[in-house]
Protein backbone atom coordinates (compact mmCIF):
# COMPACT_ATOMS: atom_id res chain seq x y z
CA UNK A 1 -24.47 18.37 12.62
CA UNK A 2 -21.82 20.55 11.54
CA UNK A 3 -19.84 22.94 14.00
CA UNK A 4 -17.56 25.41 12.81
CA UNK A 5 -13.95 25.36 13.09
CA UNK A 6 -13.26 28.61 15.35
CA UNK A 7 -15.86 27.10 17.95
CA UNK A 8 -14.29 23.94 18.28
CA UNK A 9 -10.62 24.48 18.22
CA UNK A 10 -8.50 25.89 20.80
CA UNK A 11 -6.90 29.31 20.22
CA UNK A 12 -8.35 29.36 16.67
CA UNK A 13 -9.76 32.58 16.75
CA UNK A 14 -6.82 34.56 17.98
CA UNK A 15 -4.25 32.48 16.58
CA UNK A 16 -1.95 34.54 14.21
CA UNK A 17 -0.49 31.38 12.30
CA UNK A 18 -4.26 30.47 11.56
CA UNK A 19 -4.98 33.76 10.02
CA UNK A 20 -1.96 33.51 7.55
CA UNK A 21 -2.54 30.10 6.75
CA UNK A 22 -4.46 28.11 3.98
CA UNK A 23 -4.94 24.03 2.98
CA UNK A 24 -4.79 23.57 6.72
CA UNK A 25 -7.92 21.08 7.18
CA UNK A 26 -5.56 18.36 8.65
CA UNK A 27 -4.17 21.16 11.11
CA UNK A 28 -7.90 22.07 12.56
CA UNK A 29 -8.41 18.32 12.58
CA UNK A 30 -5.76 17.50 14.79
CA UNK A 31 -6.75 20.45 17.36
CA UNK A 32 -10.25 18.70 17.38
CA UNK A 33 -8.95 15.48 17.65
CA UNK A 34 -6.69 15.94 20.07
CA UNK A 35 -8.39 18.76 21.89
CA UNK A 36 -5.19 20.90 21.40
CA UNK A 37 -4.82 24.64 20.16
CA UNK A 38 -4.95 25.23 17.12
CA UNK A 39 -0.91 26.34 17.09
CA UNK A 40 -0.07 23.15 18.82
CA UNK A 41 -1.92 21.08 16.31
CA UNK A 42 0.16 23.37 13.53
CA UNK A 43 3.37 21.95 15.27
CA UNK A 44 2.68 18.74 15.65
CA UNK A 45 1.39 18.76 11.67
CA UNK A 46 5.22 20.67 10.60
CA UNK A 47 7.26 18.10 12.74
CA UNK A 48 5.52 14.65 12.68
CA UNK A 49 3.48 14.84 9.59
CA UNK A 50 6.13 16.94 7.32
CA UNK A 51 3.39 19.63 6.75
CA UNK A 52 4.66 22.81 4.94
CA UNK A 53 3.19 25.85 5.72
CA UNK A 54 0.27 26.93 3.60
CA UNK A 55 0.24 23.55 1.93
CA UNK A 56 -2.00 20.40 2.37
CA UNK A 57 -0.87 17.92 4.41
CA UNK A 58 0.15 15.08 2.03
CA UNK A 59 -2.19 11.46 2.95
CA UNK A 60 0.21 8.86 2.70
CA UNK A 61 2.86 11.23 5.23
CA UNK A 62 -0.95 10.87 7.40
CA UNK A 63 -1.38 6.99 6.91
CA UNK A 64 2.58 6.44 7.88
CA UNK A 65 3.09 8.29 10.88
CA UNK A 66 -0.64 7.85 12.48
CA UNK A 67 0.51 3.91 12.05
CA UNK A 68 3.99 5.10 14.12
CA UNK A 69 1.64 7.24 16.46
CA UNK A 70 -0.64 3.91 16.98
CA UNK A 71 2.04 1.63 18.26
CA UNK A 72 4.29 4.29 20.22
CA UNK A 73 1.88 6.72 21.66
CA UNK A 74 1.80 10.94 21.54
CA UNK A 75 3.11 12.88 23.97
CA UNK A 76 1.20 16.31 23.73
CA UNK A 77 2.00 17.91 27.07
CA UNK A 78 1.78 16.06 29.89
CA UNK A 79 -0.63 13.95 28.43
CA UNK A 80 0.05 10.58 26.48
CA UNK A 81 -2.44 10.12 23.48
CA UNK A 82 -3.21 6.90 21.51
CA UNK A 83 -4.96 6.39 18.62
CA UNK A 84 -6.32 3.33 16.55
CA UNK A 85 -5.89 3.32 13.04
CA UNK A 86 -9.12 1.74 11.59
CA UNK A 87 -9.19 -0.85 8.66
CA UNK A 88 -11.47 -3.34 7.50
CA UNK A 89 -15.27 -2.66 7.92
CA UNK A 90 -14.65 0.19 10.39
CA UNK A 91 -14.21 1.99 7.28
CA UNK A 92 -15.92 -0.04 4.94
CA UNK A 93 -19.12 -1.89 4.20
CA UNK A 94 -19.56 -5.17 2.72
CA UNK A 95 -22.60 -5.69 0.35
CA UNK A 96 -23.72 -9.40 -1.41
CA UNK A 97 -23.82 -8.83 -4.96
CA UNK A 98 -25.03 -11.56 -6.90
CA UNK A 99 -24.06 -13.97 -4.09
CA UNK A 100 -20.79 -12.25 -4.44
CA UNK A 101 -19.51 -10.52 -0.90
CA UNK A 102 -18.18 -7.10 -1.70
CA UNK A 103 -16.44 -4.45 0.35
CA UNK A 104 -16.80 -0.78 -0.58
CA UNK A 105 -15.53 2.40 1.29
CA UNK A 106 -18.20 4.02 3.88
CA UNK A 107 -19.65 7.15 2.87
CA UNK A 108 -19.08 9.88 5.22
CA UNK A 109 -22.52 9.87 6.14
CA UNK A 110 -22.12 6.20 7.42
CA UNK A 111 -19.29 6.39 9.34
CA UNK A 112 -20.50 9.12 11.51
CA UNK A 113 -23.77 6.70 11.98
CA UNK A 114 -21.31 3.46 12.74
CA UNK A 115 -19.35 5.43 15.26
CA UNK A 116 -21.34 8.03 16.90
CA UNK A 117 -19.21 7.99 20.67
CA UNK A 118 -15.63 9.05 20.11
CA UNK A 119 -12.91 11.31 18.67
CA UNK A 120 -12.07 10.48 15.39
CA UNK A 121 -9.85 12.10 12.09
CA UNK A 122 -11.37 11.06 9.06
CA UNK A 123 -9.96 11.71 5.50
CA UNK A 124 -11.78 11.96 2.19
CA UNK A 125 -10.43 12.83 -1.46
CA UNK A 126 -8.07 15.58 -0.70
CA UNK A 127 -9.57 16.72 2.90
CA UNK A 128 -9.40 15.54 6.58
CA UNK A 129 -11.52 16.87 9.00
CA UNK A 130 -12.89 15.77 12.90
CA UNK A 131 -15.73 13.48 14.22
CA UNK A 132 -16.61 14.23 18.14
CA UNK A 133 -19.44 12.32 19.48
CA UNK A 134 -20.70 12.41 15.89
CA UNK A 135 -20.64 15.82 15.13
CA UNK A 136 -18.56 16.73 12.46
CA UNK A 137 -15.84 19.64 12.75
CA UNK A 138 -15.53 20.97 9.55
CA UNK A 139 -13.79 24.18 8.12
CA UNK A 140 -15.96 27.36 7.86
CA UNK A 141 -17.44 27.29 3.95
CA UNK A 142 -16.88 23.41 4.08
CA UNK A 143 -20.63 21.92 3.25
CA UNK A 144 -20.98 18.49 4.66
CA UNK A 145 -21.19 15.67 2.03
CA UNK A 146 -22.56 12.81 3.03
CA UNK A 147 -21.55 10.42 0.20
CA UNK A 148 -18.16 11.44 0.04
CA UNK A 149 -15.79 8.31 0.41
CA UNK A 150 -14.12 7.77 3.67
CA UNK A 151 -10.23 7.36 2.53
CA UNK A 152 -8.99 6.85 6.38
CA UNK A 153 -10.05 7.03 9.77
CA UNK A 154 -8.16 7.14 12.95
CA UNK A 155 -9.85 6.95 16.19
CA UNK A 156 -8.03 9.44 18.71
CA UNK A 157 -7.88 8.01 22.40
CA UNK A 158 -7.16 10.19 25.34
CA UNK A 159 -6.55 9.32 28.90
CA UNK A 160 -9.80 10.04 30.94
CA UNK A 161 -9.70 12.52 33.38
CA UNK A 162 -7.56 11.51 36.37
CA UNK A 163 -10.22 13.34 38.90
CA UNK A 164 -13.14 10.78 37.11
CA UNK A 165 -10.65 7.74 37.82
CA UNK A 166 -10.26 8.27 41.14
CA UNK A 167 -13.61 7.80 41.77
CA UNK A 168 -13.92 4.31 40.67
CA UNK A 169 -10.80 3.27 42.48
């Protein structure tokens, strides 16, 4: 279920800014997300998301500019990105309790089962890391822990390819 960072992420392995860095899960999350290198994913962290270097990416600089990102769009290239930021029982579930209806954060293990088609960055308790096609993208030495709380979730939509449009057209 888990892959490992340097597999999944562009330019990881012979990136030079990877090897000096550390507390740079929301940096590899982005390159999954997006499907960018891993030094374009460091970019985009230091100028939209007012990451320092070898510092954690702070969540509520995440929440604000992923909400600016969802109604304006990301230019990364040539390419214009979207993404969704989800609320309500995309990241929660809602139990009865004593006739009571109650709403409590998913647990990392049921997310991935609620959304198992898509790219998605999901943040826990001081970590973000990548869902594609339900498999998580983790960082190397990161165990997966499935009843870790889901925090956030942003569902990362990229234009299909313009050769599989044509087809249908």
């Amino acid at each position: 279920m888990i892959n490992l960072t340097s597999k999944e992420i562009k330019g990881y392995s012979n990136s030079r800014i990877a090897q000096k860095e550390d507390k740079d899960c929301f940096v590899r999350a982005l390159a999954a997300g997006f499907e960018i290198s891993y030094n374009d994913a460091h970019a985009l962290a230091k100028e939209r998301f007012n990451r320092k270097d070898k510092k954690g990416t702070k969540n509520h600089e995440i929440v604000s500019e992923m909400k600016k990102i969802q109604e304006e769009g990301l230019v990364i290239g040539d390419v214009i990105a979207k993404v969704k930021v989800l609320k309500g029982l995309d990241i929660k579930n809602r139990y009865k309790l004593y006739g009571e209806l109650i709403d409590r954060k998913k647990t990392v293990k049921s997310f991935i089962k609620d959304h198992p088609k898509g790219n998605y960055i999901v943040t826990v308790s001081k970590h973000a890391f990548a869902l594609k096609d339900g498999r998580l993208i983790d960082n190397v030495g990161e165990e997966f822990r499935p009843t870790r709380k889901v925090d956030g979730a942003y569902e990362i939509l990229l234009p299909k390819d313009s050769t599989q449009l044509s087809l249908f057209s």
